[in-house]
PDB file of N, CA and C in Angstrom:
ATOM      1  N   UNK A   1     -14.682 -17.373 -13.816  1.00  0.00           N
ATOM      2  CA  UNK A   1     -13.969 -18.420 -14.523  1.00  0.00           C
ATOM      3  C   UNK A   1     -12.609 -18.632 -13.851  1.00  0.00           C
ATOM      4  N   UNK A   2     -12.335 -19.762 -13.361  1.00  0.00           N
ATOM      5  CA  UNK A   2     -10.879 -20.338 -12.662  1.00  0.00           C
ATOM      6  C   UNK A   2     -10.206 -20.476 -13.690  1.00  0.00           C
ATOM      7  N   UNK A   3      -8.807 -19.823 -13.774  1.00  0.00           N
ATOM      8  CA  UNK A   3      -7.674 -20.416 -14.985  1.00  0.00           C
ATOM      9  C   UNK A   3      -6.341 -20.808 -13.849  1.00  0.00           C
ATOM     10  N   UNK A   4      -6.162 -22.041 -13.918  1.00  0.00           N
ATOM     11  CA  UNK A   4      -4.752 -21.947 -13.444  1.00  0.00           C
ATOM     12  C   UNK A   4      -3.890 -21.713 -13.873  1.00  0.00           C
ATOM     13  N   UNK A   5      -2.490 -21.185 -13.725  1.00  0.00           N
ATOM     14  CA  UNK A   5      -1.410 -20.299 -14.378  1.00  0.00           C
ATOM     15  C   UNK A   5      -0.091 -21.588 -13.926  1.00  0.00           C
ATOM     16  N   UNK A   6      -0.125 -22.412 -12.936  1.00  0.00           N
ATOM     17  CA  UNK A   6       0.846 -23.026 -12.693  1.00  0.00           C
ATOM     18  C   UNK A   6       0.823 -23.910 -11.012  1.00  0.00           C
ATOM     19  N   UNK A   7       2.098 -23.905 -10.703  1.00  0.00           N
ATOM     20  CA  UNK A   7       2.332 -24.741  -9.184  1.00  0.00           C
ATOM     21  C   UNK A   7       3.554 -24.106  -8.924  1.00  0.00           C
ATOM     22  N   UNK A   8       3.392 -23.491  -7.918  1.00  0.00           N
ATOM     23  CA  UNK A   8       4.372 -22.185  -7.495  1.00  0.00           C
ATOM     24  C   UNK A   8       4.870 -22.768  -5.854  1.00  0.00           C
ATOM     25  N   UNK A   9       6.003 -22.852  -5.622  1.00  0.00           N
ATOM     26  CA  UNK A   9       6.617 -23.141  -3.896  1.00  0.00           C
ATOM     27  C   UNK A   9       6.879 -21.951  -3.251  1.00  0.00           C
ATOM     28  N   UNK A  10       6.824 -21.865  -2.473  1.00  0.00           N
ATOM     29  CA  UNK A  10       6.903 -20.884  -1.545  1.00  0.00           C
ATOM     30  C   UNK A  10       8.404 -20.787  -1.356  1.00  0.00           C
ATOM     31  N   UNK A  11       8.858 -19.800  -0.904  1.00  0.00           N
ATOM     32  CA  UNK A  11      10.374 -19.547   0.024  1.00  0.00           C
ATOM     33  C   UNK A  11      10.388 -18.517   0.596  1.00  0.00           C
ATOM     34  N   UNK A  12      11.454 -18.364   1.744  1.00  0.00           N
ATOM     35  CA  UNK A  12      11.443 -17.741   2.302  1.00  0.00           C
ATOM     36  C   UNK A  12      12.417 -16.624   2.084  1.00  0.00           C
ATOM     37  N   UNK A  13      11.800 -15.219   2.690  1.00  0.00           N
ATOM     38  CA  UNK A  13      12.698 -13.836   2.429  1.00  0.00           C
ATOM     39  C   UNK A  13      12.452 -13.171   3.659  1.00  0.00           C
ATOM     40  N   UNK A  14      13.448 -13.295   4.117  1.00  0.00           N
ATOM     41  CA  UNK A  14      13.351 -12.772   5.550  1.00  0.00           C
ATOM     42  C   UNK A  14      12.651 -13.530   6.772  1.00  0.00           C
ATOM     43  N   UNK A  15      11.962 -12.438   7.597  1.00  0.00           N
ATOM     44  CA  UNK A  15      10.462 -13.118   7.871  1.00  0.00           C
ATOM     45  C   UNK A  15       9.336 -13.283   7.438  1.00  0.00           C
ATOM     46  N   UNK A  16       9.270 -13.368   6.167  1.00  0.00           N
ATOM     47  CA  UNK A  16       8.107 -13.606   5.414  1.00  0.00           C
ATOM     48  C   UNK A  16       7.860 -14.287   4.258  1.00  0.00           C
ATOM     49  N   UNK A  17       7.356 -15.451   3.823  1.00  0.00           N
ATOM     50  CA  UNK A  17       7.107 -16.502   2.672  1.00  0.00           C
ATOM     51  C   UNK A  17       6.737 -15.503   1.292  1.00  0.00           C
ATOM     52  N   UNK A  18       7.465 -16.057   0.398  1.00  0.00           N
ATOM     53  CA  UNK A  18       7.060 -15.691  -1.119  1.00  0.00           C
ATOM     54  C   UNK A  18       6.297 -16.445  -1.836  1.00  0.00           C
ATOM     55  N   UNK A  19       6.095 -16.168  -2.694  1.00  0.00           N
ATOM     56  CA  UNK A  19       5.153 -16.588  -3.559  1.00  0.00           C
ATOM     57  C   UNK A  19       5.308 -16.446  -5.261  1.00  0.00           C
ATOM     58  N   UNK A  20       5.984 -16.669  -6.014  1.00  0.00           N
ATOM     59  CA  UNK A  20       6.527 -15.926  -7.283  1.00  0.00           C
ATOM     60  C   UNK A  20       5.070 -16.374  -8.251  1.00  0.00           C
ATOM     61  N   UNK A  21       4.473 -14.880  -8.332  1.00  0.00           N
ATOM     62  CA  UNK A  21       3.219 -14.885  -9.717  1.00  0.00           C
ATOM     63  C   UNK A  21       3.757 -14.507 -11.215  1.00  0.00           C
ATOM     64  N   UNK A  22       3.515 -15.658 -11.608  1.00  0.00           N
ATOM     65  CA  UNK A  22       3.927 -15.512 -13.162  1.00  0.00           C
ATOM     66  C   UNK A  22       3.476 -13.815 -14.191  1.00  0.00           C
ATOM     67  N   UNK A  23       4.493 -13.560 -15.128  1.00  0.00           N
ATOM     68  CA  UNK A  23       4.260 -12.394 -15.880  1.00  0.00           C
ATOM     69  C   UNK A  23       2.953 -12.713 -16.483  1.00  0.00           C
ATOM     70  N   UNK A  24       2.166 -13.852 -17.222  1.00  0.00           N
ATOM     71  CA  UNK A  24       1.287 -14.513 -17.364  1.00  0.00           C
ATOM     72  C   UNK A  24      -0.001 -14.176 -16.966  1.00  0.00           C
ATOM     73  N   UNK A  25       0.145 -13.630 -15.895  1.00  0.00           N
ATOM     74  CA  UNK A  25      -0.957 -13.188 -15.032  1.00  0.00           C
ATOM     75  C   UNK A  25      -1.449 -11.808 -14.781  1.00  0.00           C
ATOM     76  N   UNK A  26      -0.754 -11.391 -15.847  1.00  0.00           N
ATOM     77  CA  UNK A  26      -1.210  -9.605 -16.140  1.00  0.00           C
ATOM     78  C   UNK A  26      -1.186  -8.749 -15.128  1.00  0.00           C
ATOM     79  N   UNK A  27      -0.395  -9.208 -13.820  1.00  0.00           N
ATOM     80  CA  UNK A  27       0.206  -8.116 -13.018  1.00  0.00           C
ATOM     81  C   UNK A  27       1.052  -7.351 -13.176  1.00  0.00           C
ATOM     82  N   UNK A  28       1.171  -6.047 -12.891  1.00  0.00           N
ATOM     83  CA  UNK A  28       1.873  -5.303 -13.123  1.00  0.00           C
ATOM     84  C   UNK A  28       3.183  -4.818 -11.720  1.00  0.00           C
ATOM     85  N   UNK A  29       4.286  -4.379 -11.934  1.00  0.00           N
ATOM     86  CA  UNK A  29       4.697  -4.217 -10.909  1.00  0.00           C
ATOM     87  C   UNK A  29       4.663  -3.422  -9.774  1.00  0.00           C
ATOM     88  N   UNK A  30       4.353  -3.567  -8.528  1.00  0.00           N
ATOM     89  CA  UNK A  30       3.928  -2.657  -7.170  1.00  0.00           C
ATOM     90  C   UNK A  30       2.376  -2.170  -7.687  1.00  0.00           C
ATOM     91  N   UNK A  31       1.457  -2.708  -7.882  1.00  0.00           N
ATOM     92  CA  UNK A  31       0.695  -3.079  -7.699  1.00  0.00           C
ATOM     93  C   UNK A  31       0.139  -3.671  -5.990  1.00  0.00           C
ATOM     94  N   UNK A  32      -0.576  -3.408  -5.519  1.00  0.00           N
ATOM     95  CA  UNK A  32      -1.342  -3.599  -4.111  1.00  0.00           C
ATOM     96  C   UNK A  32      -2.558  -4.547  -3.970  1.00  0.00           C
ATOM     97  N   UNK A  33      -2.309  -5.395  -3.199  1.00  0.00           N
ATOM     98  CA  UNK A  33      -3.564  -6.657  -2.996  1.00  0.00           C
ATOM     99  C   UNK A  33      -3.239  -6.909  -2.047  1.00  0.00           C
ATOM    100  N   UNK A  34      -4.765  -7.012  -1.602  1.00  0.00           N
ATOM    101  CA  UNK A  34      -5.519  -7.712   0.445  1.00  0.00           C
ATOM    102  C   UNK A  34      -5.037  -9.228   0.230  1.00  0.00           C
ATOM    103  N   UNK A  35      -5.297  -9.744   1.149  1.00  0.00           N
ATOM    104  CA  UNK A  35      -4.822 -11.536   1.168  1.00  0.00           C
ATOM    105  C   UNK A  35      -5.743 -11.155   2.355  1.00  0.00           C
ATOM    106  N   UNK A  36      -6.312 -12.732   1.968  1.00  0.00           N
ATOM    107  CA  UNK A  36      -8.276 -12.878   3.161  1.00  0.00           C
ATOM    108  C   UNK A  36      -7.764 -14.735   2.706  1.00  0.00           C
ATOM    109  N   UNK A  37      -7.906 -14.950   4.036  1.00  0.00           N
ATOM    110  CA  UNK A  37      -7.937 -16.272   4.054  1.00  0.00           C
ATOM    111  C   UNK A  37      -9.470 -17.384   4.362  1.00  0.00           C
ATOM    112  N   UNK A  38      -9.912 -18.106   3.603  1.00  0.00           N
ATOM    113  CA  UNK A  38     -11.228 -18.638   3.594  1.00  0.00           C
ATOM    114  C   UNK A  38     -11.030 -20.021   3.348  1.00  0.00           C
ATOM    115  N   UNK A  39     -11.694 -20.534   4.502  1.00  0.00           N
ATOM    116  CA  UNK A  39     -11.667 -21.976   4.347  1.00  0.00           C
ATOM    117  C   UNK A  39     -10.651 -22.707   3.405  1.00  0.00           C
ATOM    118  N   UNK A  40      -9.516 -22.129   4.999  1.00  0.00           N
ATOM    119  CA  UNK A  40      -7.925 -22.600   4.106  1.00  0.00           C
ATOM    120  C   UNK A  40      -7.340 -22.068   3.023  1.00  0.00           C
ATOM    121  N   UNK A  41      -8.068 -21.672   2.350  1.00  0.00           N
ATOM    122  CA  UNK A  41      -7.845 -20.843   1.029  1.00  0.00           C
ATOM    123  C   UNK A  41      -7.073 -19.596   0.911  1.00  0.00           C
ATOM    124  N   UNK A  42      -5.658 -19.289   0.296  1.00  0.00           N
ATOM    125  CA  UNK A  42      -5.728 -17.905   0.269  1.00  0.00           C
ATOM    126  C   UNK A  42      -5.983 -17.487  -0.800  1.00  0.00           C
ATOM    127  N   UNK A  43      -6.694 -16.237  -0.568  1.00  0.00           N
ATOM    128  CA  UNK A  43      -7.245 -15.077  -1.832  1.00  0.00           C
ATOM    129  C   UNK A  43      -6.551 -13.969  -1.857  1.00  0.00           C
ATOM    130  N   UNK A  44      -6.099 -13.405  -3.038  1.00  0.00           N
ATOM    131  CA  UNK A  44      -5.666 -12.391  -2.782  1.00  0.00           C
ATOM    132  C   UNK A  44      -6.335 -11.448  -3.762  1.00  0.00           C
ATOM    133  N   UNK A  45      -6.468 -10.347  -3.504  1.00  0.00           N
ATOM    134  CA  UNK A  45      -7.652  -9.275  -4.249  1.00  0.00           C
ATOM    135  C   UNK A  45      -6.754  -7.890  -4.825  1.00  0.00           C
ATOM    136  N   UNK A  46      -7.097  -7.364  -5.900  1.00  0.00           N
ATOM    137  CA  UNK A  46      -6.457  -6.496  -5.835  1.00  0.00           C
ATOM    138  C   UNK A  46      -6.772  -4.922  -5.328  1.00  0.00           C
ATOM    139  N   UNK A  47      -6.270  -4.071  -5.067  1.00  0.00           N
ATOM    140  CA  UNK A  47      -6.487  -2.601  -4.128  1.00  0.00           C
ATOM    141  C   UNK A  47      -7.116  -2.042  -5.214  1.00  0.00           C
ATOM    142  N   UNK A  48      -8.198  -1.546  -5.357  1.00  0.00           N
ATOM    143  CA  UNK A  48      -8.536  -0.482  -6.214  1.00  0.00           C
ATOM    144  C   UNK A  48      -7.739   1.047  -5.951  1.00  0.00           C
ATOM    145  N   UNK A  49      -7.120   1.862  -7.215  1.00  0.00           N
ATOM    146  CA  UNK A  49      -6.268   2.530  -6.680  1.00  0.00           C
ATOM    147  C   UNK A  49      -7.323   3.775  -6.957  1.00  0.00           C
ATOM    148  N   UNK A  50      -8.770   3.762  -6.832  1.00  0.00           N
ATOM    149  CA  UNK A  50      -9.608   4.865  -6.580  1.00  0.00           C
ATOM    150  C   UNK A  50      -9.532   4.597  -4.901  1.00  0.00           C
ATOM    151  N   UNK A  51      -9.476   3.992  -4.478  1.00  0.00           N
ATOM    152  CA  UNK A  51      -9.540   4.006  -3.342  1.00  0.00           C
ATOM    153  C   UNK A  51      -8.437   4.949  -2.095  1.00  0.00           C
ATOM    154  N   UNK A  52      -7.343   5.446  -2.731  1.00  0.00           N
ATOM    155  CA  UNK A  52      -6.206   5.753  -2.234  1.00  0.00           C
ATOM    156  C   UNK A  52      -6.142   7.448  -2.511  1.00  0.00           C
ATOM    157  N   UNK A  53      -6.631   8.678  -1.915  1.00  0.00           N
ATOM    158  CA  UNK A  53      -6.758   9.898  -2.442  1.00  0.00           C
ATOM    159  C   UNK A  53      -5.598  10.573  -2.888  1.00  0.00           C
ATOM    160  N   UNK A  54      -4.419   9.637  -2.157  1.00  0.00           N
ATOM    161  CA  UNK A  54      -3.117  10.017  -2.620  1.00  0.00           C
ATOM    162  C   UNK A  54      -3.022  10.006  -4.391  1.00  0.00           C
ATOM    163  N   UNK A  55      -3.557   8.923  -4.460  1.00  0.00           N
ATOM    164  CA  UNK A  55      -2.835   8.654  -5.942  1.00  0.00           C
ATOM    165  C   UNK A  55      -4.033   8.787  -6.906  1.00  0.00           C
ATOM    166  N   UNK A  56      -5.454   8.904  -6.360  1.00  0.00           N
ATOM    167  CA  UNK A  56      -6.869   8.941  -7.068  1.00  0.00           C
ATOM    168  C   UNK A  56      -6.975  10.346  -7.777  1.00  0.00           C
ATOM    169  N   UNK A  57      -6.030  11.386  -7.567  1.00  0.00           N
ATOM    170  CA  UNK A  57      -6.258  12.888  -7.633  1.00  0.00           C
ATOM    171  C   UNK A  57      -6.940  13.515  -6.549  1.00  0.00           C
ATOM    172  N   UNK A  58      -7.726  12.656  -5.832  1.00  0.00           N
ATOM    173  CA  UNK A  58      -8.415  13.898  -4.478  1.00  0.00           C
ATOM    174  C   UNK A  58      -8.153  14.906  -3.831  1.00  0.00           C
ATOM    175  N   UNK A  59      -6.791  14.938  -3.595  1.00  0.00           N
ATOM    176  CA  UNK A  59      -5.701  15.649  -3.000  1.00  0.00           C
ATOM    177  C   UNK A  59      -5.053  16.798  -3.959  1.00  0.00           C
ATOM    178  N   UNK A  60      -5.209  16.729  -5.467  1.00  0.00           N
ATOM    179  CA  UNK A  60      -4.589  16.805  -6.506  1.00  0.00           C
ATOM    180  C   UNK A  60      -4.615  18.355  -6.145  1.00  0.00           C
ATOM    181  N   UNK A  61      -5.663  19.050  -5.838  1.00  0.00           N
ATOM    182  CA  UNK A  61      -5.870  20.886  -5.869  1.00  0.00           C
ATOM    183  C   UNK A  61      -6.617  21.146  -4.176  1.00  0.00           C
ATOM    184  N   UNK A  62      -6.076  20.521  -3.726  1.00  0.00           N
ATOM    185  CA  UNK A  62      -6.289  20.549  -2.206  1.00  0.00           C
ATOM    186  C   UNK A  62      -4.944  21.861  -2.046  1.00  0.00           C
ATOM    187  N   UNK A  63      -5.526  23.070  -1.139  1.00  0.00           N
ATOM    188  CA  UNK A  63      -4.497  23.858  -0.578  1.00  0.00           C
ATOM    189  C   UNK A  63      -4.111  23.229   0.909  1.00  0.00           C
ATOM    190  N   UNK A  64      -2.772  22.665   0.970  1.00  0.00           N
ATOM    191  CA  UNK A  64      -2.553  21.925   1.998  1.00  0.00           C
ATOM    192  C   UNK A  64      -1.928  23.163   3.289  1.00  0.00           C
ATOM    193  N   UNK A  65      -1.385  24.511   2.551  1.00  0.00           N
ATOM    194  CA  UNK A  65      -0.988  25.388   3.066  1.00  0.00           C
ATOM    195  C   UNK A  65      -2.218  26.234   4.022  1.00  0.00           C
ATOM    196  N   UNK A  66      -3.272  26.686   3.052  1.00  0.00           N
ATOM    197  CA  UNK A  66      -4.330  27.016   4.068  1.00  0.00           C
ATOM    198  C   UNK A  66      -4.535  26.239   5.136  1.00  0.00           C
ATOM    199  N   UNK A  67      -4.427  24.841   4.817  1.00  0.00           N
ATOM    200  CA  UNK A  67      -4.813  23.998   6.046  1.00  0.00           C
ATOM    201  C   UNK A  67      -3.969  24.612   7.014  1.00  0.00           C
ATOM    202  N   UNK A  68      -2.592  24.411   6.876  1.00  0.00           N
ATOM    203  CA  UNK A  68      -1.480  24.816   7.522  1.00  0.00           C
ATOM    204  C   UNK A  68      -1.613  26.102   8.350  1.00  0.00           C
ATOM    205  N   UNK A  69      -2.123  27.447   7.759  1.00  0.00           N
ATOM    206  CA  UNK A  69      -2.191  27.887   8.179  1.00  0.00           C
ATOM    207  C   UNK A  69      -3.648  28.422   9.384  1.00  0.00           C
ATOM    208  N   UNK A  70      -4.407  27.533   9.336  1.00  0.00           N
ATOM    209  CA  UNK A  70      -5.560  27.511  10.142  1.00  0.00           C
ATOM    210  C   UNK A  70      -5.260  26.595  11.147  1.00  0.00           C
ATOM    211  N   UNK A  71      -4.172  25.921  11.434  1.00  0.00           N
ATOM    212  CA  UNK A  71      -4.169  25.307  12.766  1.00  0.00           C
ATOM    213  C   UNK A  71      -3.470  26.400  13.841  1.00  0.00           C
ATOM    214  N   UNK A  72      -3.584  26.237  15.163  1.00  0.00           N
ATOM    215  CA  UNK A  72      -2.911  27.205  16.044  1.00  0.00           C
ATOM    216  C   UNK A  72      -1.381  26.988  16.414  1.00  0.00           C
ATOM    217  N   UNK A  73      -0.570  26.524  15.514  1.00  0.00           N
ATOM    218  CA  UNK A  73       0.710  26.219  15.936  1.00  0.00           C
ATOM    219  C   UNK A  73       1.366  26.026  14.466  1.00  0.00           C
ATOM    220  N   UNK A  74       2.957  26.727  14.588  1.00  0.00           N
ATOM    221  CA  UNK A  74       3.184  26.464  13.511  1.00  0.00           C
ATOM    222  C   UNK A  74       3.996  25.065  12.583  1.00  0.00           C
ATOM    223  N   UNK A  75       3.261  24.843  12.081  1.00  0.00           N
ATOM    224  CA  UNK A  75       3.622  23.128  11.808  1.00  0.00           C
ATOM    225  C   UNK A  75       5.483  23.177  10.802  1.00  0.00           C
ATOM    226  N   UNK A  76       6.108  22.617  11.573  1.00  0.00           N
ATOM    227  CA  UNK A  76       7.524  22.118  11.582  1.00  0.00           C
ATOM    228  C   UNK A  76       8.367  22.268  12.090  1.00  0.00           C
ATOM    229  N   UNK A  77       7.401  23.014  12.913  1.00  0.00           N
ATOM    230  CA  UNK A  77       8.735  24.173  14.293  1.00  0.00           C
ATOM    231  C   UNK A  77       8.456  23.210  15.200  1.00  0.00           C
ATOM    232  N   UNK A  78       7.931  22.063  15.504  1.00  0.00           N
ATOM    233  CA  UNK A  78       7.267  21.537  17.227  1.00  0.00           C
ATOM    234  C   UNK A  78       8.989  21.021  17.433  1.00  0.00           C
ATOM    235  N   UNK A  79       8.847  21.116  19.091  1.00  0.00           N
ATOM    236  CA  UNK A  79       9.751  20.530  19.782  1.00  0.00           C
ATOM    237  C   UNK A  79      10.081  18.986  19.435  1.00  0.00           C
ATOM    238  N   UNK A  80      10.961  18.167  19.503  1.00  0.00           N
ATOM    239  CA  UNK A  80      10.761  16.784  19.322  1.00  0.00           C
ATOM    240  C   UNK A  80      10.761  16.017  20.973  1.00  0.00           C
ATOM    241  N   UNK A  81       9.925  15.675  20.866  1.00  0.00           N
ATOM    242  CA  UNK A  81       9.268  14.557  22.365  1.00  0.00           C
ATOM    243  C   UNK A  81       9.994  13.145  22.519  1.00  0.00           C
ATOM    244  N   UNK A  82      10.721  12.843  21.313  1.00  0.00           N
ATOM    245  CA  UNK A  82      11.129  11.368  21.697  1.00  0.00           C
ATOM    246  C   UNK A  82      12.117  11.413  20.667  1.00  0.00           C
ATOM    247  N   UNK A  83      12.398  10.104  19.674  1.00  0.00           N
ATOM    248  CA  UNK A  83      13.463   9.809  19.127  1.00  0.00           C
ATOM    249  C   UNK A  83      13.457   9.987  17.876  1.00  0.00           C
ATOM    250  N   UNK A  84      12.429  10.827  17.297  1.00  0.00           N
ATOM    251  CA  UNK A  84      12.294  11.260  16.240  1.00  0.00           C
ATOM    252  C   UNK A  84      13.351  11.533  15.041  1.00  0.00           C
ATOM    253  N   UNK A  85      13.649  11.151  14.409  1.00  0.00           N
ATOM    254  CA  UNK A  85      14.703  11.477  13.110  1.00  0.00           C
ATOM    255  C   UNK A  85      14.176  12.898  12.595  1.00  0.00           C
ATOM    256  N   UNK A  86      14.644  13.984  12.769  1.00  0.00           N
ATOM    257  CA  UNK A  86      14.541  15.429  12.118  1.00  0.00           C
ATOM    258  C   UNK A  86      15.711  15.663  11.206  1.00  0.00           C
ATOM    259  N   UNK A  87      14.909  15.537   9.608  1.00  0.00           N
ATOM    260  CA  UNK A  87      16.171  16.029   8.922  1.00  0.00           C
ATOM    261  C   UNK A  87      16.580  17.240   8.756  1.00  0.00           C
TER     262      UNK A  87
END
């Protein structure tokens, strides 16, 4: 079902065009959506946030330390190779 919500102008922020979506439209804020362009059309979809293991729980009881410690080098000690920001 198509509902239109309005007629929205674009402007510009920076290098990149806006778009202001009405509260109306049951988005929430920082929220994540693809943009797929189709026969002129843009679509924009939203991210399923199962999709993301960061934020899905996947990671949630992951021992990231064992990992750590099964590689052959110890991870935070490496030399820096280029222009790296080390805090």
């Amino acid at each position: 079902m198509k509902e239109i919500l309005g007629t929205y102008k674009t402007r510009k922020n920076g290098n990149s065009m806006s778009i202001t979506v009405p509260k109306s439209a049951g988005i929430s804020e920082n929220e994540s959506f693809s943009l797929q362009k189709e026969n002129g059309n843009l679509i924009y979809k939203p991210l399923k946030e199962e999709n993301n293991p960061w934020k899905n729980g996947h990671f949630k009881n992951h021992d990231f330390r064992n990992d750590m410690n099964k590689l052959e080098f110890e991870v935070g000690s490496e030399t820096p190779v280029g222009k790296e920001n080390i805090f």
